[in-house]
N, C-alpha and C. Protein backbone atom coordinates (compact mmCIF):
# COMPACT_ATOMS: atom_id res chain seq x y z
N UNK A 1 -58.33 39.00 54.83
CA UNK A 1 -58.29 39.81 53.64
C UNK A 1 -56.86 39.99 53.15
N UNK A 2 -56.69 40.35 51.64
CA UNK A 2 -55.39 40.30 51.35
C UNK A 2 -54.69 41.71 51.24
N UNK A 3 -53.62 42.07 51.40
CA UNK A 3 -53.08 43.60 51.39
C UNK A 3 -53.03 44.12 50.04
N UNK A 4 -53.39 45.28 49.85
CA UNK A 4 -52.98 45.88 48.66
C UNK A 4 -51.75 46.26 48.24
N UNK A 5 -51.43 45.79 47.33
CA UNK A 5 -50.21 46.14 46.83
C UNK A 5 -49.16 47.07 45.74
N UNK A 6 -48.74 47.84 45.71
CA UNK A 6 -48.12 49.04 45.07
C UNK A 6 -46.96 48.59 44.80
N UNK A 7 -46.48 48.96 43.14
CA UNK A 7 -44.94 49.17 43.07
C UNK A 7 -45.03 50.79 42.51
N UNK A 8 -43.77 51.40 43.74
CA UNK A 8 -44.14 53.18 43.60
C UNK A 8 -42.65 53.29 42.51
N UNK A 9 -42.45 54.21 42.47
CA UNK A 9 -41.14 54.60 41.67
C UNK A 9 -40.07 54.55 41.89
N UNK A 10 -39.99 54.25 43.32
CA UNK A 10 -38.94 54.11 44.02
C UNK A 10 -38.68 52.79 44.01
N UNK A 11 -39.00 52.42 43.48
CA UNK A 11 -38.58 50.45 43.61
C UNK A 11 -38.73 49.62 44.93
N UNK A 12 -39.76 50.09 45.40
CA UNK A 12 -39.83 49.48 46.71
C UNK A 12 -41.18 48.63 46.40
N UNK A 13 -41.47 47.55 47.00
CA UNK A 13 -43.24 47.34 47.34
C UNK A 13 -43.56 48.60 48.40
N UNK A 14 -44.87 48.22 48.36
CA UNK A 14 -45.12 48.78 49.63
C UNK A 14 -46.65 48.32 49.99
N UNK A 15 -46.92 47.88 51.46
CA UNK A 15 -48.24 47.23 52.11
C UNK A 15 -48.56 48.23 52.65
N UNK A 16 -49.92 48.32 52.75
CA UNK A 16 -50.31 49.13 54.07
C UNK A 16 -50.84 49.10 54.80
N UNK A 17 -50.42 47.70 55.84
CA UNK A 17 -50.41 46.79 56.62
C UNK A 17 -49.41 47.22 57.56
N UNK A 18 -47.93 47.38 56.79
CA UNK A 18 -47.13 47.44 57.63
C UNK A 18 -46.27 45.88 57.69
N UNK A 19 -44.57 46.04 58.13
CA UNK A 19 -44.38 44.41 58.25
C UNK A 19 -43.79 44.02 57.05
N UNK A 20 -43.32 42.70 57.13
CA UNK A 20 -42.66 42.69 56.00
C UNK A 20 -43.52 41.85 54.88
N UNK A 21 -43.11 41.52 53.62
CA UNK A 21 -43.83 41.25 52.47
C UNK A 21 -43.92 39.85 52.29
N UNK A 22 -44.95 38.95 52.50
CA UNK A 22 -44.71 37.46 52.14
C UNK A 22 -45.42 37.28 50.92
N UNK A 23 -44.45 37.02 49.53
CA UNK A 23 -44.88 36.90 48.16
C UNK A 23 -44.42 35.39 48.11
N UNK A 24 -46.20 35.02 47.47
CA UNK A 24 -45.60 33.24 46.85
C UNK A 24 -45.59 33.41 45.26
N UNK A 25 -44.73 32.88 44.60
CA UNK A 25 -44.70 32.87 43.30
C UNK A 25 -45.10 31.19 42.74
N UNK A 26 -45.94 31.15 41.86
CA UNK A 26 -46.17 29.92 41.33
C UNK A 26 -45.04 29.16 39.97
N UNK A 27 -44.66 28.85 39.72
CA UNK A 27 -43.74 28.31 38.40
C UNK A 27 -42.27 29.14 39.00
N UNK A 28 -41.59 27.37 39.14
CA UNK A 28 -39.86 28.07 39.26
C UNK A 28 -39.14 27.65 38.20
N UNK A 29 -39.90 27.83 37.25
CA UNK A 29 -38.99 28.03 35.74
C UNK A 29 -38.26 29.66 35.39
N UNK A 30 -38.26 30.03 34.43
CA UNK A 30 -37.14 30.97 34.49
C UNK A 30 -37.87 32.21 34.89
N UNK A 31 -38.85 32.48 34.14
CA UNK A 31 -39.57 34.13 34.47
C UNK A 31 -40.18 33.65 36.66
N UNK A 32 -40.05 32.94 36.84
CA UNK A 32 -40.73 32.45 38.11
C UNK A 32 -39.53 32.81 39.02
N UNK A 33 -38.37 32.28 38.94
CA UNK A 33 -37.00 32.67 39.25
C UNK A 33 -36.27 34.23 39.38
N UNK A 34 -36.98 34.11 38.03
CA UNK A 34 -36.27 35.83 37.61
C UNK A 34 -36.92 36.72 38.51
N UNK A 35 -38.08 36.29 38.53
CA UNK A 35 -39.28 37.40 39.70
C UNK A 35 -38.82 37.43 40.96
N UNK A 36 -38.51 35.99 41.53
CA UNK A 36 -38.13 35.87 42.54
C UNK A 36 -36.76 36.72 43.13
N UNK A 37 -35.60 36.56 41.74
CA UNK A 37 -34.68 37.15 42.10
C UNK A 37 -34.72 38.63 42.69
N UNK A 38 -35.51 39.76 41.10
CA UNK A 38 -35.91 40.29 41.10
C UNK A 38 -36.16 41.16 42.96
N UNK A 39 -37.61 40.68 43.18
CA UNK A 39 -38.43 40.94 44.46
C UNK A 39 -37.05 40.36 45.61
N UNK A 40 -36.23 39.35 45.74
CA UNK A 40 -35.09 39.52 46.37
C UNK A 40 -34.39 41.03 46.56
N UNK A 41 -34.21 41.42 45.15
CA UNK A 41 -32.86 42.35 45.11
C UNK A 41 -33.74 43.93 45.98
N UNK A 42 -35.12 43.83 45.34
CA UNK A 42 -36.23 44.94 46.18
C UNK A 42 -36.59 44.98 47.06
N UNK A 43 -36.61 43.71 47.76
CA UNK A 43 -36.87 43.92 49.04
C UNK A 43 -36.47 42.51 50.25
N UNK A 44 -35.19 42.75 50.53
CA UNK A 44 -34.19 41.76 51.45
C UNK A 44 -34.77 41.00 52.42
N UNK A 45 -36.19 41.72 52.62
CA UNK A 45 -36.72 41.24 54.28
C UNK A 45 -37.76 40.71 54.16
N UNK A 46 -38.47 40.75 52.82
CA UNK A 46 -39.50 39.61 52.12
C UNK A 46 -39.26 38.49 52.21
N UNK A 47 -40.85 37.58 52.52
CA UNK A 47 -40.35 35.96 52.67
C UNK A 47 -40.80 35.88 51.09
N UNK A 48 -40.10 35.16 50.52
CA UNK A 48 -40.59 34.43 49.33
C UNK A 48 -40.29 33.24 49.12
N UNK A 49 -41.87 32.92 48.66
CA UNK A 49 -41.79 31.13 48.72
C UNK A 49 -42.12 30.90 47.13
N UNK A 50 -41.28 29.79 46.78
CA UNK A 50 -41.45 29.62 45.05
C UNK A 50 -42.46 28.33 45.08
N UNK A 51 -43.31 27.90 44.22
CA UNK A 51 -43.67 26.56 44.22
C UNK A 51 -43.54 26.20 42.87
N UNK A 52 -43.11 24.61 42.54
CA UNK A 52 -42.71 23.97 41.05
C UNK A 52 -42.93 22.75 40.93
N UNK A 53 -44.27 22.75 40.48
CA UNK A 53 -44.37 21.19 40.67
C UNK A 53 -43.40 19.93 39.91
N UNK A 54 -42.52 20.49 39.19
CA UNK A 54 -41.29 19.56 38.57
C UNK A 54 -40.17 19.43 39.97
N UNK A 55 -39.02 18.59 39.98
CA UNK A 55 -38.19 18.48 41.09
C UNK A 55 -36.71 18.95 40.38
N UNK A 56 -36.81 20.45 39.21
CA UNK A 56 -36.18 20.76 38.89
C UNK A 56 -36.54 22.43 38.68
N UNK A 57 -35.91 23.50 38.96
CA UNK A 57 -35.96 25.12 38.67
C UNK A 57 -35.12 25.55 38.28
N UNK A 58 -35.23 26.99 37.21
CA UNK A 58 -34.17 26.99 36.36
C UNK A 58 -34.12 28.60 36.77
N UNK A 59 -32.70 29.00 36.93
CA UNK A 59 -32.43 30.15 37.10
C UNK A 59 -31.85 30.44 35.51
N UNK A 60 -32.12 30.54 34.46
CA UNK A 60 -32.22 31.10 33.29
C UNK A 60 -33.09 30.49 32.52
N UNK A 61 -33.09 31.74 31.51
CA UNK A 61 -34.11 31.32 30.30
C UNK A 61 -33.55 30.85 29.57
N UNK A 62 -32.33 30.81 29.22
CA UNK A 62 -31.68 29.49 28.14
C UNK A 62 -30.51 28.98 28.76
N UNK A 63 -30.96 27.55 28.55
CA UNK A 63 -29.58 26.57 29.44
C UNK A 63 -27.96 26.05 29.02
N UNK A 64 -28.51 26.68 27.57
CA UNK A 64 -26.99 26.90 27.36
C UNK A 64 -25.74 27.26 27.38
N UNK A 65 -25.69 28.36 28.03
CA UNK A 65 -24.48 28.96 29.42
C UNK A 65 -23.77 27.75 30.14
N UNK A 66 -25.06 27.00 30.50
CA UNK A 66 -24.96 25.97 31.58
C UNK A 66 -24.58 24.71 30.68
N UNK A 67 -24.96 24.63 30.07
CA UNK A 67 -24.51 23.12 28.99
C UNK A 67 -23.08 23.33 29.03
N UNK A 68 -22.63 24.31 28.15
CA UNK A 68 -21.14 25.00 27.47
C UNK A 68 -20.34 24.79 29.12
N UNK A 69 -20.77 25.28 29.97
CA UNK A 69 -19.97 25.73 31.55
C UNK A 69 -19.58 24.15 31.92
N UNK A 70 -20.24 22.78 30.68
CA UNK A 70 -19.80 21.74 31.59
C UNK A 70 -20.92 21.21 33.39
N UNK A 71 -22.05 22.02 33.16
CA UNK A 71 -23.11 21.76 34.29
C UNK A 71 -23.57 20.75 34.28
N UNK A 72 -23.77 19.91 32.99
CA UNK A 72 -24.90 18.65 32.24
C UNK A 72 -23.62 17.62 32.17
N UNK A 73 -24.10 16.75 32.61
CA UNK A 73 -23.42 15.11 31.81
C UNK A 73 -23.74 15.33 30.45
């Protein structure tokens, strides 16, 4: 069975299971990333696994930062 899951006010998850949090996120395009980061910054001791079926993930929503920064041929 799967745990229920809460986001309380405090910015924490919380299971009530107990243990730490294993979140899979589907799409590592930008909102997929961002979540990920996100659930990183909330909770350090979570496993999180991303899946993308491209052999490319984008940590922003526009790549132009990254163009301008000289990232791209």
């Amino acid at each position: 069975m799967g745990e229920i899951l809460s986001f309380g006010s405090s910015s924490k998850f919380k299971t009530d299971l107990g243990g730490n949090m294993r979140i899979i996120i589907v799409g590592g395009i930008a909102a997929g990333m961002s979540a990920a980061a996100k659930l990183r910054r909330t909770d350090r001791d979570a496993e999180i696994v991303v899946y993308e079926k491209s052999p490319h993930i984008s940590f922003g929503a526009c790549g132009l930062p990254y163009y301008v920064g000289g990232n791209f041929d």
